[in-house]
C-alpha atoms as a PDB file:
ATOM      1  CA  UNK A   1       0.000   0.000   0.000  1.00  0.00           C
ATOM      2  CA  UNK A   2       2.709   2.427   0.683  1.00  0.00           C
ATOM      3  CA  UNK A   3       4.772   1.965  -2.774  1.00  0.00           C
ATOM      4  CA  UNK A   4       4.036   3.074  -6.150  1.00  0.00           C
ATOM      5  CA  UNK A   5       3.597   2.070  -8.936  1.00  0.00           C
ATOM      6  CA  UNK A   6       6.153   1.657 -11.702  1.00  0.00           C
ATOM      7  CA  UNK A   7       5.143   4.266 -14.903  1.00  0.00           C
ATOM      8  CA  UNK A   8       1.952   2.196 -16.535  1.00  0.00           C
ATOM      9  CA  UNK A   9       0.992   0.483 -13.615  1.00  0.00           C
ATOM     10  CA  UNK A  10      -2.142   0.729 -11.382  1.00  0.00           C
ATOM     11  CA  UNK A  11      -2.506   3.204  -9.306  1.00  0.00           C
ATOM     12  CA  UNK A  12      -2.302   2.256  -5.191  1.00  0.00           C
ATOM     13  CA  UNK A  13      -5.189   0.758  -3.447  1.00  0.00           C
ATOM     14  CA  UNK A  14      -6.159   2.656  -0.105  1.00  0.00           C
ATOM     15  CA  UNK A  15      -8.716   3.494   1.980  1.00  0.00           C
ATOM     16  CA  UNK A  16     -10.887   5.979   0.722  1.00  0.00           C
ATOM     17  CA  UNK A  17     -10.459   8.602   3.491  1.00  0.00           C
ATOM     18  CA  UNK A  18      -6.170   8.822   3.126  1.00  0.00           C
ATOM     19  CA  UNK A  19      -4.016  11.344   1.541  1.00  0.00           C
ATOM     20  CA  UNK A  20      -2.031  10.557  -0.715  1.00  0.00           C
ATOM     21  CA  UNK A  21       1.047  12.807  -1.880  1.00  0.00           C
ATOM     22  CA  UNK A  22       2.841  13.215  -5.670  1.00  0.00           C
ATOM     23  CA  UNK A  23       6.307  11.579  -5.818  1.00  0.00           C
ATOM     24  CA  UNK A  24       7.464  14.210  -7.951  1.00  0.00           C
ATOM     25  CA  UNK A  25       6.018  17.313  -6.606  1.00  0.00           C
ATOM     26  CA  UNK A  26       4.872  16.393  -2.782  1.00  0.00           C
ATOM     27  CA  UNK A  27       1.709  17.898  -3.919  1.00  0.00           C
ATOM     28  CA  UNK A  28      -1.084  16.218  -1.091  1.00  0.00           C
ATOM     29  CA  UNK A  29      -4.497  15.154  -2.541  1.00  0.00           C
ATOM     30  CA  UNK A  30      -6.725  14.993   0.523  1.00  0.00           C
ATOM     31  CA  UNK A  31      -9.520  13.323  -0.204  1.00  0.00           C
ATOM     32  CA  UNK A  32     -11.636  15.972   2.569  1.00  0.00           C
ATOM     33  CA  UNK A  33     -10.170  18.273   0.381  1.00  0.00           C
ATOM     34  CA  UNK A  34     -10.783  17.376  -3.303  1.00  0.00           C
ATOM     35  CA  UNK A  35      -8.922  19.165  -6.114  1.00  0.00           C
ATOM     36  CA  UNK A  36     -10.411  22.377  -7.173  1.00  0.00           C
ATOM     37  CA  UNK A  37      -8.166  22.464 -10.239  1.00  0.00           C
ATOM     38  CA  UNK A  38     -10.071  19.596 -11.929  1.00  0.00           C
ATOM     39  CA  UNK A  39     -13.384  20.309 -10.047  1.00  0.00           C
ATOM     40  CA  UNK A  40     -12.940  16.737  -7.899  1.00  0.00           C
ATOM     41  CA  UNK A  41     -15.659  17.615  -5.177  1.00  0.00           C
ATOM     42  CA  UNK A  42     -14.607  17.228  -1.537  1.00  0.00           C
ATOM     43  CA  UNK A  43     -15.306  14.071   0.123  1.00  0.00           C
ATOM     44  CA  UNK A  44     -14.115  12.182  -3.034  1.00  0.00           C
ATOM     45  CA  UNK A  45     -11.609   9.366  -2.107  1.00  0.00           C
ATOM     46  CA  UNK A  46      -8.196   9.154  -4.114  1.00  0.00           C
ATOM     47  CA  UNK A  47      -9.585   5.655  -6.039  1.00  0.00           C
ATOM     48  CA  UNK A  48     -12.736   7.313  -7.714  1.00  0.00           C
ATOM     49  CA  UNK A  49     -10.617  10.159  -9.186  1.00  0.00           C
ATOM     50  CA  UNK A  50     -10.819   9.304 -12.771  1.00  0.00           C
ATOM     51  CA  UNK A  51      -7.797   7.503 -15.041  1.00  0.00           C
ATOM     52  CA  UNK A  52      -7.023  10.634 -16.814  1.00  0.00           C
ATOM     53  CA  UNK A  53      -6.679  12.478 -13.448  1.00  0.00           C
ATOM     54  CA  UNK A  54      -3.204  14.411 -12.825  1.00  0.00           C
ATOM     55  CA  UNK A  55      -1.035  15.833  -9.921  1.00  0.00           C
ATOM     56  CA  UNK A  56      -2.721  19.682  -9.839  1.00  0.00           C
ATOM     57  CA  UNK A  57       0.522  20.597  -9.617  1.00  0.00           C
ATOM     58  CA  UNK A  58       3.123  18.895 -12.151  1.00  0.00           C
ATOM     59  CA  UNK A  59       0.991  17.001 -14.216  1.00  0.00           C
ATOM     60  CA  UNK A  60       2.155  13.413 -12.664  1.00  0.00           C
ATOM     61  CA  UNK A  61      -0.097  10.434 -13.074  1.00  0.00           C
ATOM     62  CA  UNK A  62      -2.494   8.744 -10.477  1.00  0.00           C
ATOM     63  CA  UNK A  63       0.425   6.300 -10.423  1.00  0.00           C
ATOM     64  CA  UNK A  64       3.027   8.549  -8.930  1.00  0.00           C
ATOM     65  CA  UNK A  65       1.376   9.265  -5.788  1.00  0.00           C
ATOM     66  CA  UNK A  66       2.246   7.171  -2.464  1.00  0.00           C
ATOM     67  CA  UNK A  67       0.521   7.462   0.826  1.00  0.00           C
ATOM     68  CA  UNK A  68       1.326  10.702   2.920  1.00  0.00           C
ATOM     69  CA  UNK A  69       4.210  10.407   5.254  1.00  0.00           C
ATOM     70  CA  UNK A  70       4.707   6.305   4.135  1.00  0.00           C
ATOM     71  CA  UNK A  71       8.430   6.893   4.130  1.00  0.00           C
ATOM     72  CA  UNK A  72       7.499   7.299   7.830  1.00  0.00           C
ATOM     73  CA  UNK A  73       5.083   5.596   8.609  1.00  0.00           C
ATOM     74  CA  UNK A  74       4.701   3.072  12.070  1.00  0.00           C
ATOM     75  CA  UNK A  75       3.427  -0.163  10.449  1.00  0.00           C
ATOM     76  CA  UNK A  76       2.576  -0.889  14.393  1.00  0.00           C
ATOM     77  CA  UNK A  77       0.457   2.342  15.169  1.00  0.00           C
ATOM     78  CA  UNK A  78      -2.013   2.097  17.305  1.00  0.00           C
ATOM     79  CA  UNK A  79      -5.438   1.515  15.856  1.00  0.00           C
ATOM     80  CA  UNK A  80      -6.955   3.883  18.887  1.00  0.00           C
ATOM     81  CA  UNK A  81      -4.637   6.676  16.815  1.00  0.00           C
ATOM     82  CA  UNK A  82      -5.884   5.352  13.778  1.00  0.00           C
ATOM     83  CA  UNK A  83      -9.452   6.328  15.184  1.00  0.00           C
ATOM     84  CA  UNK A  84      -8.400   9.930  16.249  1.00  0.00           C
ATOM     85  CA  UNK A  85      -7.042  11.049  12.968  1.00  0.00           C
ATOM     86  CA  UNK A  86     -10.191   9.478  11.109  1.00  0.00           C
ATOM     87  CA  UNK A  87     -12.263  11.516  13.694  1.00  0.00           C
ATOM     88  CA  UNK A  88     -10.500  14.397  12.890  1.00  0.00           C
ATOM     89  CA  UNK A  89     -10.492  13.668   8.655  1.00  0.00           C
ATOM     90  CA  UNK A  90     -14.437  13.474   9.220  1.00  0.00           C
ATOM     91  CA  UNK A  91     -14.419  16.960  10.927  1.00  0.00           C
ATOM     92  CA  UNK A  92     -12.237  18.587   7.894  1.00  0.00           C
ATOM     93  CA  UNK A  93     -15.033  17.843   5.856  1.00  0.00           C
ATOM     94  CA  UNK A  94     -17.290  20.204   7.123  1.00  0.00           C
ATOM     95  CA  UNK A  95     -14.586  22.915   8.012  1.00  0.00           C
ATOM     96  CA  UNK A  96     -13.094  22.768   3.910  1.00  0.00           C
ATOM     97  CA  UNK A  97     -13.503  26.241   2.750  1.00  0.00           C
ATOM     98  CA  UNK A  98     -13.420  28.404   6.380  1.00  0.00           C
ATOM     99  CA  UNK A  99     -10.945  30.669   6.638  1.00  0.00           C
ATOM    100  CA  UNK A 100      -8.956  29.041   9.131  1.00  0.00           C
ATOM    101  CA  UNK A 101      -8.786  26.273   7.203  1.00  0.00           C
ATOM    102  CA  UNK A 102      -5.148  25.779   5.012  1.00  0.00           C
ATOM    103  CA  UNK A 103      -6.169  24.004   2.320  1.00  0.00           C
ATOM    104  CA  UNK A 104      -2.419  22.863   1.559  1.00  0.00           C
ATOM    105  CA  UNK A 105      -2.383  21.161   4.776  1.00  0.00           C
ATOM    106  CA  UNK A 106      -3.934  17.919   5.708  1.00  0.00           C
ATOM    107  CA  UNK A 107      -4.905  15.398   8.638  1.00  0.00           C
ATOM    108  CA  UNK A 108      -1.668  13.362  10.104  1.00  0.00           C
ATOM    109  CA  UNK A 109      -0.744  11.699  13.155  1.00  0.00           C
ATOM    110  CA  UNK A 110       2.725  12.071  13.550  1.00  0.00           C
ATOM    111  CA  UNK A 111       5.445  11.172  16.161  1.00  0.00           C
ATOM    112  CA  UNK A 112       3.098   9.233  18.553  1.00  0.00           C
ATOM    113  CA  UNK A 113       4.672   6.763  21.113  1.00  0.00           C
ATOM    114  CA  UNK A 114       3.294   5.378  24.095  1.00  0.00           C
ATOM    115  CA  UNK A 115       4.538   6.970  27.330  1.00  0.00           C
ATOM    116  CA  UNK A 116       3.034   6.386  30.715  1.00  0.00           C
ATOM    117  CA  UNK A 117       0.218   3.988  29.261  1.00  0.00           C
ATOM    118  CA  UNK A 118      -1.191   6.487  27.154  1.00  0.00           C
ATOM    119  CA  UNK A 119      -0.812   7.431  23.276  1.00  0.00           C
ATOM    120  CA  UNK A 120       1.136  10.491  22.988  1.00  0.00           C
ATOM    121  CA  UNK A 121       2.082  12.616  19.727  1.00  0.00           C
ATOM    122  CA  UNK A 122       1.380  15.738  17.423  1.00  0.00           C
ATOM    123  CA  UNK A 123      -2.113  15.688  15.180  1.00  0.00           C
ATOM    124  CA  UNK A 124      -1.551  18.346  12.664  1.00  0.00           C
ATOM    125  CA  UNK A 125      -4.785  19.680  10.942  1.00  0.00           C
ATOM    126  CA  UNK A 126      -5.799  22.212   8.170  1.00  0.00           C
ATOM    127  CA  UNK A 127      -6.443  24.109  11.035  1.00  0.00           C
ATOM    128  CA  UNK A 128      -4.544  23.697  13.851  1.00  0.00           C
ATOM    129  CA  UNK A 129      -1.542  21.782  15.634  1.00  0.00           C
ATOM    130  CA  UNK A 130      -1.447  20.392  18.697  1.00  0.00           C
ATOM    131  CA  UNK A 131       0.503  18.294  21.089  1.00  0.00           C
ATOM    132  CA  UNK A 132      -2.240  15.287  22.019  1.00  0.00           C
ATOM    133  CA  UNK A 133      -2.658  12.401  24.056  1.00  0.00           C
ATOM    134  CA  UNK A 134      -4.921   9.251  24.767  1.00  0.00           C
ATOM    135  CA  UNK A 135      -5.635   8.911  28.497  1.00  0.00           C
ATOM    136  CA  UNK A 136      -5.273   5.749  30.217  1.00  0.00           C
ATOM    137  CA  UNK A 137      -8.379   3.607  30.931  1.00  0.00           C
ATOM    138  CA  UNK A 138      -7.678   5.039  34.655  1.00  0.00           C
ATOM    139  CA  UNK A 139      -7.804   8.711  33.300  1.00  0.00           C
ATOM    140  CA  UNK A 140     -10.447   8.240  30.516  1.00  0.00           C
ATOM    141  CA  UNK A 141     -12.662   7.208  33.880  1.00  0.00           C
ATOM    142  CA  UNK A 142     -12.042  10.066  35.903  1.00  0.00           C
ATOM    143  CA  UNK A 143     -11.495  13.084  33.057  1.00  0.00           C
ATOM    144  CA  UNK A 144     -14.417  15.075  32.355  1.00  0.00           C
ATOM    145  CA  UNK A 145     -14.545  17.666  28.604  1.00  0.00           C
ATOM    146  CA  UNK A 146     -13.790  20.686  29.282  1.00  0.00           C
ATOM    147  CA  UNK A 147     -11.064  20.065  32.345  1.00  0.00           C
ATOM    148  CA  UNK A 148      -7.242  21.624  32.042  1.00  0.00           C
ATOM    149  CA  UNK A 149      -5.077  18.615  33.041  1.00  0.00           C
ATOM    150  CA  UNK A 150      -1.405  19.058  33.893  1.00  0.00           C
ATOM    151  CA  UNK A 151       1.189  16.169  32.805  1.00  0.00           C
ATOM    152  CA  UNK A 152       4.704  16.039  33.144  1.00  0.00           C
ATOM    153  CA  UNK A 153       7.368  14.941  30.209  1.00  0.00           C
ATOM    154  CA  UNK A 154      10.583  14.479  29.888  1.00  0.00           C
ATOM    155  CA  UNK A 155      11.140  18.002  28.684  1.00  0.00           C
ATOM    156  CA  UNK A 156       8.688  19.966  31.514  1.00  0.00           C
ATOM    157  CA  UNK A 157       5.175  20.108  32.328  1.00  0.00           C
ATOM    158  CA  UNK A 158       2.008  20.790  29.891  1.00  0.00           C
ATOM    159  CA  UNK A 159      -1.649  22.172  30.278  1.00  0.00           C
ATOM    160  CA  UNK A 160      -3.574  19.702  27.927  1.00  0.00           C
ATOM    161  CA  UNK A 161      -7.401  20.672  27.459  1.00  0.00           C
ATOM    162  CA  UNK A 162     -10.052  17.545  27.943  1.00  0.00           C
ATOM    163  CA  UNK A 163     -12.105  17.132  25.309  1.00  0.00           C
ATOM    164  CA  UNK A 164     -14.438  14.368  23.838  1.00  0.00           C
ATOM    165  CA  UNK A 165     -14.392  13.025  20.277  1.00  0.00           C
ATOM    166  CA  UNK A 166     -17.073  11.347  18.679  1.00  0.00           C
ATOM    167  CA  UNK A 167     -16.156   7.264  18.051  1.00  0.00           C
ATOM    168  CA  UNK A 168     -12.822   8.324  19.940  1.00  0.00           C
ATOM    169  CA  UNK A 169     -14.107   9.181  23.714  1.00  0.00           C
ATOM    170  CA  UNK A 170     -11.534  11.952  25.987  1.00  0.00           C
ATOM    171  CA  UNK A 171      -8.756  13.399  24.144  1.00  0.00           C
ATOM    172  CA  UNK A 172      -5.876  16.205  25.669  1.00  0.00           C
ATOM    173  CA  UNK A 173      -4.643  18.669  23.406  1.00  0.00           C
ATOM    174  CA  UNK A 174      -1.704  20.877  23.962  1.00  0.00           C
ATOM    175  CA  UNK A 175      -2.148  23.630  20.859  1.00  0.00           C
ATOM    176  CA  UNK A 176       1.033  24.351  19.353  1.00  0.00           C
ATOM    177  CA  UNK A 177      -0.127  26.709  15.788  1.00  0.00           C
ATOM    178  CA  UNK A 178      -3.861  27.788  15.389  1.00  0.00           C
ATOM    179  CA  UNK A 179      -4.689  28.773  12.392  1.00  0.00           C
ATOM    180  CA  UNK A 180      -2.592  26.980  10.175  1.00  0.00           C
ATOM    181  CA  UNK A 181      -2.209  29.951   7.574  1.00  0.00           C
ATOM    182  CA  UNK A 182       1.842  30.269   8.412  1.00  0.00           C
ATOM    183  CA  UNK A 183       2.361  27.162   6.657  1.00  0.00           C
ATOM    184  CA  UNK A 184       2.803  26.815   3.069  1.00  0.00           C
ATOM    185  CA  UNK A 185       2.376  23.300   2.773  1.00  0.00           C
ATOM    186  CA  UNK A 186       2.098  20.202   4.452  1.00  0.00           C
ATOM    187  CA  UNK A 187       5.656  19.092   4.158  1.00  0.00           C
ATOM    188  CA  UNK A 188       6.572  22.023   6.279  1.00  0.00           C
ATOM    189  CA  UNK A 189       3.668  21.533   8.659  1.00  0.00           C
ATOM    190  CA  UNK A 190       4.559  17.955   9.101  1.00  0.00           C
ATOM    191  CA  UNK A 191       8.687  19.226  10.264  1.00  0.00           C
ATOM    192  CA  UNK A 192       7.490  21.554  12.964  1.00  0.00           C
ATOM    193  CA  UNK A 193       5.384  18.492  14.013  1.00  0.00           C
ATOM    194  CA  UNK A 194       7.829  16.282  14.179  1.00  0.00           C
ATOM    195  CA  UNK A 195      10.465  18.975  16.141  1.00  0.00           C
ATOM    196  CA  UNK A 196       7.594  18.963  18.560  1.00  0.00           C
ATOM    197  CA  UNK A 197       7.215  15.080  18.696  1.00  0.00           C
ATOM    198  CA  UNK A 198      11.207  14.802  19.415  1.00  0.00           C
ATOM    199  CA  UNK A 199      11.263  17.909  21.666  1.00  0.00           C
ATOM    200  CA  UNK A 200       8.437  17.137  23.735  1.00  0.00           C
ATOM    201  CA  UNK A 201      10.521  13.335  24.884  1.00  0.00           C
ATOM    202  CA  UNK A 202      13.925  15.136  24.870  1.00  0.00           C
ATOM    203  CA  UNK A 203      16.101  16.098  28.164  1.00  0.00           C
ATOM    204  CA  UNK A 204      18.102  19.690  28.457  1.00  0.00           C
ATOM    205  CA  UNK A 205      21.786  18.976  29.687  1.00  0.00           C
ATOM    206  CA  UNK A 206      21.789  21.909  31.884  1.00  0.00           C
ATOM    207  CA  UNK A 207      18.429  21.377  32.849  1.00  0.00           C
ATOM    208  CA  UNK A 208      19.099  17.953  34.046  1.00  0.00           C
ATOM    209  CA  UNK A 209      22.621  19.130  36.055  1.00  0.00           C
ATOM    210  CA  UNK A 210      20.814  21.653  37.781  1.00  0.00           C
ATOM    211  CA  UNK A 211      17.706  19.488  39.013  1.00  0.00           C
ATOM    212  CA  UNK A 212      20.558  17.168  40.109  1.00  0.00           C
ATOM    213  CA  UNK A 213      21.557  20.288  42.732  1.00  0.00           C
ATOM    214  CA  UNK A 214      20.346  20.243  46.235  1.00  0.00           C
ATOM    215  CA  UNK A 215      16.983  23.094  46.411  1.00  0.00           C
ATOM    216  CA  UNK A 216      14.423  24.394  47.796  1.00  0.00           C
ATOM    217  CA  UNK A 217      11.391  22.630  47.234  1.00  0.00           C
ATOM    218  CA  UNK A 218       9.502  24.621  44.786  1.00  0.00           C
ATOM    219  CA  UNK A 219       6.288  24.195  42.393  1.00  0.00           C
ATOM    220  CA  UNK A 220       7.649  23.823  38.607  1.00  0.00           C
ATOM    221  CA  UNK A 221       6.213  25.764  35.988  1.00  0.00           C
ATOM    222  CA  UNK A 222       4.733  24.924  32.970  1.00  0.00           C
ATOM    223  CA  UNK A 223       7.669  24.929  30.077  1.00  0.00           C
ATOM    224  CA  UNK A 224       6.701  27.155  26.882  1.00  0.00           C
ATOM    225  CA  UNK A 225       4.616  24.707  23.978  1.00  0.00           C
ATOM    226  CA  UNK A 226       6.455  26.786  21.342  1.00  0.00           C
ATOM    227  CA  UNK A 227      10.255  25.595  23.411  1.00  0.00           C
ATOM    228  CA  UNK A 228       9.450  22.243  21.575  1.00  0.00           C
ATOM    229  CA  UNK A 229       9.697  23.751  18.236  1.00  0.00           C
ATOM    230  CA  UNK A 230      13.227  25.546  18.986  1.00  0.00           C
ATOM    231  CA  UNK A 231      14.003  27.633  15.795  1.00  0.00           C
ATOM    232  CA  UNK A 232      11.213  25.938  13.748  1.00  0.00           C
ATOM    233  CA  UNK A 233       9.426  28.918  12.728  1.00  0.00           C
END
């Protein structure tokens, strides 16, 4: 599912709500999306566009597009993420064509890992960016929408927001970008993610010495969402 086909060949079979990117170009088609150029209506999954149907962008054929991110992809994600980004794919639907919407920017799960029994990583959106988590069956029993949660990381402590997803149940989301309008595409959407991903599990040096020196007991604050990033812009 993740390779392409050689010049002639057919096209790659997926499932009709994935995004699909041009080997040439990187051009996404998202199939929440559609493709304006060639008046491909939203909602219309990557195997009904029709043979003659070309990259927007360079002209490639169906068969030069591979499925977004594959050269990335976790064969062994979890099928609970799997869930979360459909949720989300469903929601882009009806938010295509609002101004907060980047059109050049899709759905992805990216960087997510299990730590502490839950599903963490970065769910970028047309729309926003944020750092989000999977509670425990524990926390998923005691959480409530709408409460601020505080969870500690290897790189500092982070507000997320409780929320609840239909066919997904309690979500926490740390936003990182909202709108999306910065970005130019999803390529460079999907780098700040994974920065974030990588910063959010990584230890300072000097933080580390110093928390090794004898203190004062003293409540730690919260460290800066956008620290994750470093220079990502």
């Amino acid at each position: 599912m993740n390779a392409v086909a050689d010049d002639g060949g057919e096209a790659p079979a997926v499932d009709a709500d994935t995004a699909l990117e041009c080997g040439i170009c990187w051009q996404v088609y998202d199939p929440a999306v559609g493709d304006e150029v060639a008046q491909i209506p939203p909602g219309t999954p990557f195997a009904a566009l029709p043979p003659s149907w070309c990259c927007p962008n360079c002209d490639a054929p169906k068969q030069k597009f591979l499925v977004l991110g594959s050269a990335n992809a976790d064969m062994s994600q979890d099928a609970a993420v799997s869930r979360l980004v459909g949720a989300y794919r469903r929601i882009a639907l009806a938010m295509h064509g609002l101004p907060i919407y980047n059109p050049q920017v899709v759905v992805e799960a990216v960087g997510f890992r299990e730590f502490g029994g839950r599903q963490v990583g970065v769910i970028v959106t047309p729309w926003f960016m944020n750092l989000t988590l999977l509670p425990t069956a524990q926390e998923a029993a005691s959480w409530r929408a709408g409460q601020s949660v505080r969870l500690a990381f290897p790189s500092g402590e982070y507000d997320f927001l409780v929320s609840e997803l239909e066919e997904v149940g309690l979500v926490g989301s740390c936003s990182l970008f909202s709108p999306m309008n910065d970005f130019a595409g999803h390529e460079a959407a999907r780098l700040a993610a994974e920065a974030a991903a990588t910063g959010l599990f990584s230890v300072d040096e000097e933080d580390a010495a110093a928390a090794q020196q004898p203190r004062a007991p003293a409540a730690p604050a919260p460290v800066s969402r956008r620290a994750l990033l470093g220079a990502t812009p």
